[in-house]
N, C-alpha and C. Protein backbone atom coordinates (compact mmCIF):
# COMPACT_ATOMS: atom_id res chain seq x y z
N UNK A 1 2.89 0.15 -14.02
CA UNK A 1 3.33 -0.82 -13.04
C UNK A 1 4.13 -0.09 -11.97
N UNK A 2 3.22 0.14 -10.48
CA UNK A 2 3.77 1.26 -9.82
C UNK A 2 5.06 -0.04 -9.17
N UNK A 3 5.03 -1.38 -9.23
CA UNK A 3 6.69 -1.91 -8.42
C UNK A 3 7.48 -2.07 -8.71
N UNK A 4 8.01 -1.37 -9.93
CA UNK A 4 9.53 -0.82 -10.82
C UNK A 4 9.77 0.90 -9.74
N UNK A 5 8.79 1.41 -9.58
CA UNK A 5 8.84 2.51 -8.54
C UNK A 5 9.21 2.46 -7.00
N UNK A 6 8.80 1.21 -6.90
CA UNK A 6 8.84 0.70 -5.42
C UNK A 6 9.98 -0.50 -4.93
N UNK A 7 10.30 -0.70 -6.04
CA UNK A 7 12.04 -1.79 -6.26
C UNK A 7 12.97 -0.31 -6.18
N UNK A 8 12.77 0.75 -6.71
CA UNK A 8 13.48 2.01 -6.68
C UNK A 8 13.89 2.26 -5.71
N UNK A 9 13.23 2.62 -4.78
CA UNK A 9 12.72 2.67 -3.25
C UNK A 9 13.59 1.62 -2.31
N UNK A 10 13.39 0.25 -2.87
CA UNK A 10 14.17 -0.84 -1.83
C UNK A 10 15.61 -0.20 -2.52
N UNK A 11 16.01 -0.46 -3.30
CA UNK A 11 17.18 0.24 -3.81
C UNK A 11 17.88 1.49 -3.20
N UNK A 12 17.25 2.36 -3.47
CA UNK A 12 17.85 3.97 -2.58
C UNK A 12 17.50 3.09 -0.67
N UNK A 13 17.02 2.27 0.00
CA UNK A 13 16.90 1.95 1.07
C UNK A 13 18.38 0.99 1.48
N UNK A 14 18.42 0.21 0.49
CA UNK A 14 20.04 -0.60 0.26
C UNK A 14 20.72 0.29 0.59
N UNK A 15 20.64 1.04 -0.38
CA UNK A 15 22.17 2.24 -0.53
C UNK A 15 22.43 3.39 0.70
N UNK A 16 21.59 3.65 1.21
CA UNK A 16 21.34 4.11 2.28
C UNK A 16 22.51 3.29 3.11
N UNK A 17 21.38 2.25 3.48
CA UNK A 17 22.50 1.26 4.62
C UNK A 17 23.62 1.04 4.37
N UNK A 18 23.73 0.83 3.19
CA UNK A 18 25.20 0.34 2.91
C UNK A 18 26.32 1.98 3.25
N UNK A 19 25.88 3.03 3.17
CA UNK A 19 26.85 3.91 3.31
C UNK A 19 26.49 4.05 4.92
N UNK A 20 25.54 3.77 5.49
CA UNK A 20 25.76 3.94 7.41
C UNK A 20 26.32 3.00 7.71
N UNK A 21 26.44 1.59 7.20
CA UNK A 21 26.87 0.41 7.45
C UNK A 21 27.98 0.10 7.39
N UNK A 22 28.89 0.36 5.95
CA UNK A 22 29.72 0.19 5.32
C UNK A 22 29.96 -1.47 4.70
N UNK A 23 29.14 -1.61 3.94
CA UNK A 23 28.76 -2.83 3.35
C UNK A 23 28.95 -2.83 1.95
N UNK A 24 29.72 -3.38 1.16
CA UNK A 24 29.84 -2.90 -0.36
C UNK A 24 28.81 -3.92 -1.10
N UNK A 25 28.31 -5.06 -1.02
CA UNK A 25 27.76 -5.89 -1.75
C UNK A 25 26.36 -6.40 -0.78
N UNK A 26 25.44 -6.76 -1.96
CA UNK A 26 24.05 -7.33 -1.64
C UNK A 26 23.98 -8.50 -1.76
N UNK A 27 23.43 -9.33 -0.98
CA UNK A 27 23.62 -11.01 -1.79
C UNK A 27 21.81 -11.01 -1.72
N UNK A 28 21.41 -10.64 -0.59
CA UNK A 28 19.73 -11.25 -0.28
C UNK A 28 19.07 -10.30 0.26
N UNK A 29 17.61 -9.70 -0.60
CA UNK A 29 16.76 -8.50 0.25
C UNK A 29 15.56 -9.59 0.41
N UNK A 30 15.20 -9.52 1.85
CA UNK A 30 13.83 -10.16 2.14
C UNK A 30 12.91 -9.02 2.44
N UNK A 31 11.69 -9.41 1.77
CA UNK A 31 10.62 -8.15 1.70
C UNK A 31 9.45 -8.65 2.32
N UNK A 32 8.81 -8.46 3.32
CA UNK A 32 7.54 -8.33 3.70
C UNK A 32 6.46 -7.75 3.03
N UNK A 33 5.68 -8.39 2.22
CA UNK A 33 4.43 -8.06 1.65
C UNK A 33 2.74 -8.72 1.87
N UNK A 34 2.08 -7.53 2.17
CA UNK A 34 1.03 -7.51 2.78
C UNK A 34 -0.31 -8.05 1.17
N UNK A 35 -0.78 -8.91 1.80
CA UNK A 35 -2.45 -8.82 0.80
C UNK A 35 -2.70 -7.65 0.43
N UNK A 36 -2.67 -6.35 1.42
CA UNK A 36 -3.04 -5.25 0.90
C UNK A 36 -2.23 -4.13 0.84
N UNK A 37 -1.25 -4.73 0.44
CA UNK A 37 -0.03 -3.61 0.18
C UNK A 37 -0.07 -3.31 -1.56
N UNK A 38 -1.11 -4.12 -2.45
CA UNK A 38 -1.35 -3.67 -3.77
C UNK A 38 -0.27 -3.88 -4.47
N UNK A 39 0.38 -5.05 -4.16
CA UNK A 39 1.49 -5.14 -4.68
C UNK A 39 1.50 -6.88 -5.49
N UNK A 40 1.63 -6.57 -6.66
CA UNK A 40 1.93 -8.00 -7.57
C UNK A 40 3.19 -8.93 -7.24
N UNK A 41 3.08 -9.78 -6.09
CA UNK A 41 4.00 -10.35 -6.10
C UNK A 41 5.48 -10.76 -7.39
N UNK A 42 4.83 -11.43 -8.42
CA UNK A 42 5.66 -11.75 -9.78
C UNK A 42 6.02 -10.52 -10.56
N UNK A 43 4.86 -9.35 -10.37
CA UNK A 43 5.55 -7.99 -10.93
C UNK A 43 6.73 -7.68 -10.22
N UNK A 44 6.64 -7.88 -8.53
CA UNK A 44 7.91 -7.22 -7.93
C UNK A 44 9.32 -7.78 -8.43
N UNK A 45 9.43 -8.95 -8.19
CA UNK A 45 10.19 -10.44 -9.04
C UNK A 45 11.38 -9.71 -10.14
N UNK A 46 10.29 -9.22 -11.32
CA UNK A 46 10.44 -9.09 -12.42
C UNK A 46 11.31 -7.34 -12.10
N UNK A 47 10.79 -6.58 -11.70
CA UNK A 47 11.12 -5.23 -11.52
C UNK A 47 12.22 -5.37 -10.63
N UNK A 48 12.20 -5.85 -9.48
CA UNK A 48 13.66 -5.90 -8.88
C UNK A 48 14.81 -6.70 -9.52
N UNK A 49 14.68 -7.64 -10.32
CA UNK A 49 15.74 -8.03 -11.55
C UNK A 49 15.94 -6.90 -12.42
N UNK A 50 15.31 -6.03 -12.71
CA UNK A 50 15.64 -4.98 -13.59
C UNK A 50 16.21 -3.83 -12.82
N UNK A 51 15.89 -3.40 -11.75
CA UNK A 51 16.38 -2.30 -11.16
C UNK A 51 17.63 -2.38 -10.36
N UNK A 52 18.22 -3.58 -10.29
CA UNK A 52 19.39 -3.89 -9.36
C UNK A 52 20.13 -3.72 -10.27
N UNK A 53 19.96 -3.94 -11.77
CA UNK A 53 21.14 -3.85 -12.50
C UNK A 53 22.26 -2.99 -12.34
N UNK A 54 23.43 -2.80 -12.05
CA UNK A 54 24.63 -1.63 -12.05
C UNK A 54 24.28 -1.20 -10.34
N UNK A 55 23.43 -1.85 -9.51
CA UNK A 55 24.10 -1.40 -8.06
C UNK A 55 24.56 -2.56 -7.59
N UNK A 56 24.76 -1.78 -6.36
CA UNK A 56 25.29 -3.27 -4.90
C UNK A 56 24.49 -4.03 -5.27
N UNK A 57 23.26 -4.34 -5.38
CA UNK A 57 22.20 -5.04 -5.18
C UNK A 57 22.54 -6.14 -6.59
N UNK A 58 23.14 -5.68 -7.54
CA UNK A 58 23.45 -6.66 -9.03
C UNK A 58 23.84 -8.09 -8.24
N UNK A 59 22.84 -8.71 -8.69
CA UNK A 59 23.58 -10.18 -8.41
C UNK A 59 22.53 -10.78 -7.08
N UNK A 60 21.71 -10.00 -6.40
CA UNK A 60 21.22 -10.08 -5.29
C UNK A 60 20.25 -11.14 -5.73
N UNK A 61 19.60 -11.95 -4.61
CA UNK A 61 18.74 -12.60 -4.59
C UNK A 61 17.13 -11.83 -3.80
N UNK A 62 15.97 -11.72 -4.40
CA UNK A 62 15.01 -11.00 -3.78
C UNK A 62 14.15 -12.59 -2.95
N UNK A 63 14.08 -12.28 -1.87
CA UNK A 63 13.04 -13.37 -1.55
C UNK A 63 11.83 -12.30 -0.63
N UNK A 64 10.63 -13.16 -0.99
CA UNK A 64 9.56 -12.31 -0.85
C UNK A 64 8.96 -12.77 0.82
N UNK A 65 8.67 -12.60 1.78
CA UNK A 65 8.06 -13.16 3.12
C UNK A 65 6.29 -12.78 2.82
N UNK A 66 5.43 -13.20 2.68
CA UNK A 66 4.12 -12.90 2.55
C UNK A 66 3.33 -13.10 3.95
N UNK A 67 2.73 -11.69 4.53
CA UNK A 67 2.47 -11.85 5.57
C UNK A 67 1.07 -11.45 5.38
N UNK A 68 0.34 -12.13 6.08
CA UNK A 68 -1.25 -11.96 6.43
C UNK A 68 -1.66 -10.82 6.91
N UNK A 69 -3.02 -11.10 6.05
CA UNK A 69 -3.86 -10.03 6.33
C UNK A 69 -4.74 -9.62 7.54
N UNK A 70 -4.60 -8.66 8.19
CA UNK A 70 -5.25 -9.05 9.81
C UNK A 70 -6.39 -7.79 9.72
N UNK A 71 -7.27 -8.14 10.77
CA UNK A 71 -8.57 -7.50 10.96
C UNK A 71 -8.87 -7.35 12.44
N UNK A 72 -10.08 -6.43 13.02
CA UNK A 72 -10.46 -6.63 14.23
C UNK A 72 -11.78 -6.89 13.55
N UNK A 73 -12.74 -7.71 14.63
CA UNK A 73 -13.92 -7.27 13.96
C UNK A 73 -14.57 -6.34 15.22
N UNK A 74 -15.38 -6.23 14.92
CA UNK A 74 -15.94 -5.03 15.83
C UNK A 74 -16.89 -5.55 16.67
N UNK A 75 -18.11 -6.46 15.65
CA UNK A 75 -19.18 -7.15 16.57
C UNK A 75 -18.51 -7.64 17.55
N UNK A 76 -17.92 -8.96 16.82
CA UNK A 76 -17.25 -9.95 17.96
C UNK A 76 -16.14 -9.84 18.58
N UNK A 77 -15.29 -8.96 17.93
CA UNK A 77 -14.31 -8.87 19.05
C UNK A 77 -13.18 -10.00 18.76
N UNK A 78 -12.92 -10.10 17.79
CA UNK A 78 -11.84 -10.92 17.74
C UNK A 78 -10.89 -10.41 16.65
N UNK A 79 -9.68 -11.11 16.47
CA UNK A 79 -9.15 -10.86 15.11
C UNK A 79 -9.17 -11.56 14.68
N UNK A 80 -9.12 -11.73 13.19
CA UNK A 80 -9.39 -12.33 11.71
C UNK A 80 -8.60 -12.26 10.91
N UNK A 81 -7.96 -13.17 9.91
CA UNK A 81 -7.27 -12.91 8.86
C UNK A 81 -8.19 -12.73 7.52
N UNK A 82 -7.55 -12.07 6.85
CA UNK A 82 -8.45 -11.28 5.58
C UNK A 82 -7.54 -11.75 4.96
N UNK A 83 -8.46 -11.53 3.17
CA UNK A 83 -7.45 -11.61 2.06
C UNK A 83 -7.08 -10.58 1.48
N UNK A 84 -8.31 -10.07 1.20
CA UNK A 84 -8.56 -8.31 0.92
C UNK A 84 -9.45 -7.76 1.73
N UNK A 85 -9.25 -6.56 1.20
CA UNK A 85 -10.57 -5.42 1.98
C UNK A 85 -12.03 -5.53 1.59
N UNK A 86 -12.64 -5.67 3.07
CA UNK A 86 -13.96 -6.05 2.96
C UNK A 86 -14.37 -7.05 2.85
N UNK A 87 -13.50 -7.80 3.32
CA UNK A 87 -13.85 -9.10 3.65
C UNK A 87 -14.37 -9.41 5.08
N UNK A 88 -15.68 -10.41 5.09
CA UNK A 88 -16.76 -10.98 5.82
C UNK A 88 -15.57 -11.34 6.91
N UNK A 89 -16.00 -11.15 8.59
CA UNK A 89 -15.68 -12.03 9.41
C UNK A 89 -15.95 -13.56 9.52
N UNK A 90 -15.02 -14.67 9.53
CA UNK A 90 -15.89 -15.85 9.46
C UNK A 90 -15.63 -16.40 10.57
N UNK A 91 -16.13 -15.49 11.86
CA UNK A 91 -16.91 -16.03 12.90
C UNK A 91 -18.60 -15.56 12.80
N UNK A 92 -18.34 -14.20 12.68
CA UNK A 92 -19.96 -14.06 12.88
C UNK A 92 -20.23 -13.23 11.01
N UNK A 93 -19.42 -13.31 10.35
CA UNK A 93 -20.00 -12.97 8.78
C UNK A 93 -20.49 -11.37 8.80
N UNK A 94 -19.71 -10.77 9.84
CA UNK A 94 -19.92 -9.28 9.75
C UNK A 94 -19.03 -8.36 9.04
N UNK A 95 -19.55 -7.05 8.21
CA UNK A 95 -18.29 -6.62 7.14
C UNK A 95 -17.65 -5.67 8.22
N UNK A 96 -17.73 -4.86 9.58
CA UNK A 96 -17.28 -4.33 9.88
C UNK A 96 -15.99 -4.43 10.90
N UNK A 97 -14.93 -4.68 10.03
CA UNK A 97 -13.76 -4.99 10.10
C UNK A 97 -12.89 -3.66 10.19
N UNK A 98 -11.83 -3.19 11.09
CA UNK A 98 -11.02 -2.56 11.34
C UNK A 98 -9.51 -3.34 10.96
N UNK A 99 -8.98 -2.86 9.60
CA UNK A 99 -7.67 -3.46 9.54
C UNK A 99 -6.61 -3.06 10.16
N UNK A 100 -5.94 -4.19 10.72
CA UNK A 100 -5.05 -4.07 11.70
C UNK A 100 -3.81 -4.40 11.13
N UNK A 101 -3.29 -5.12 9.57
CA UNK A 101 -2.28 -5.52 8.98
C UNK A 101 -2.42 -5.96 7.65
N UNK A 102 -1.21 -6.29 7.29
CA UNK A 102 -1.77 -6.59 5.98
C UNK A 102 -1.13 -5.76 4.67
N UNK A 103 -1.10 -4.41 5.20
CA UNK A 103 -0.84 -3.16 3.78
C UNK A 103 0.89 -3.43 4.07
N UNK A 104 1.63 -4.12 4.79
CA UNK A 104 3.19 -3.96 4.74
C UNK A 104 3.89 -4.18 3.51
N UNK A 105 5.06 -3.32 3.22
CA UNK A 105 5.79 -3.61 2.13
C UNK A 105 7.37 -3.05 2.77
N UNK A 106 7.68 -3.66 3.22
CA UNK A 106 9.09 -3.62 4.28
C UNK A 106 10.36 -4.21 3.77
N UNK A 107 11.46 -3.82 4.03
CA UNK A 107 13.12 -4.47 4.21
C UNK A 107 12.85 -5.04 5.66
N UNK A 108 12.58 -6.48 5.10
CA UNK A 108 12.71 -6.78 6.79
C UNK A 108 14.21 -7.43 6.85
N UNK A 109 14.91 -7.62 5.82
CA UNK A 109 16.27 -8.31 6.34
C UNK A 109 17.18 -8.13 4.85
N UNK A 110 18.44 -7.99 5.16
CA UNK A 110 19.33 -8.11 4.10
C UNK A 110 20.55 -8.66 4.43
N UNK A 111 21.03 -9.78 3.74
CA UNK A 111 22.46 -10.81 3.25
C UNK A 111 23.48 -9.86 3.27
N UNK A 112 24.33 -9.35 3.27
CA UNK A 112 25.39 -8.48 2.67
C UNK A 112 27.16 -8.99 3.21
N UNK A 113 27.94 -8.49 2.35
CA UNK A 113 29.38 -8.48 1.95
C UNK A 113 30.08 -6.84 2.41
């Protein structure tokens, strides 16, 4: 389960800020996650309750932002939202899609004390 590795990550990213910042406590990390960022929403959940234990972050609330999956298509010329990769345009049902979004797994915002 690579998002006990990647809660690690938001973690050393906390701690980071908090020493440029000077912020001692976490209350709320909001995370941007992409359809194709390969990431188990309820795994993350579960792994960032375990990995906050004994930092700033103990006590924090994780809320997740789920952001869409985006495409160009190529025939037509438009953009598209996808769920995953390789998914059909459903204007003209063509697979040749250029992804344009979607793979994010970001700190887009944090609560802090």
């Amino acid at each position: 389960m690579h998002e006990l590795s990647l809660c690690e990550g938001v973690i050393r990213l906390v701690e980071e800020s908090a020493r440029r910042q000077g912020f001692s406590r976490v209350k709320t990390v909001w995370l941007e996650i992409g359809p194709l960022a390969g990431v188990e929403i309820e795994a993350m959940q579960f792994s960032f309750e375990v990995i906050k234990r004994g930092t700033l972050a103990d006590g924090a609330e994780l809320e997740i932002i789920e952001v869409p999956g985006e495409a160009w298509c190529l025939p037509c010329a438009r953009r598209v939202e996808i769920k995953q990769r390789f998914d059909a345009c459903r204007h003209c049902g063509s697979h040749q899609l250029q992804v344009t979004g979607g793979g994010e797994l970001r700190v887009k915002e944090l609560e802090v004390e």
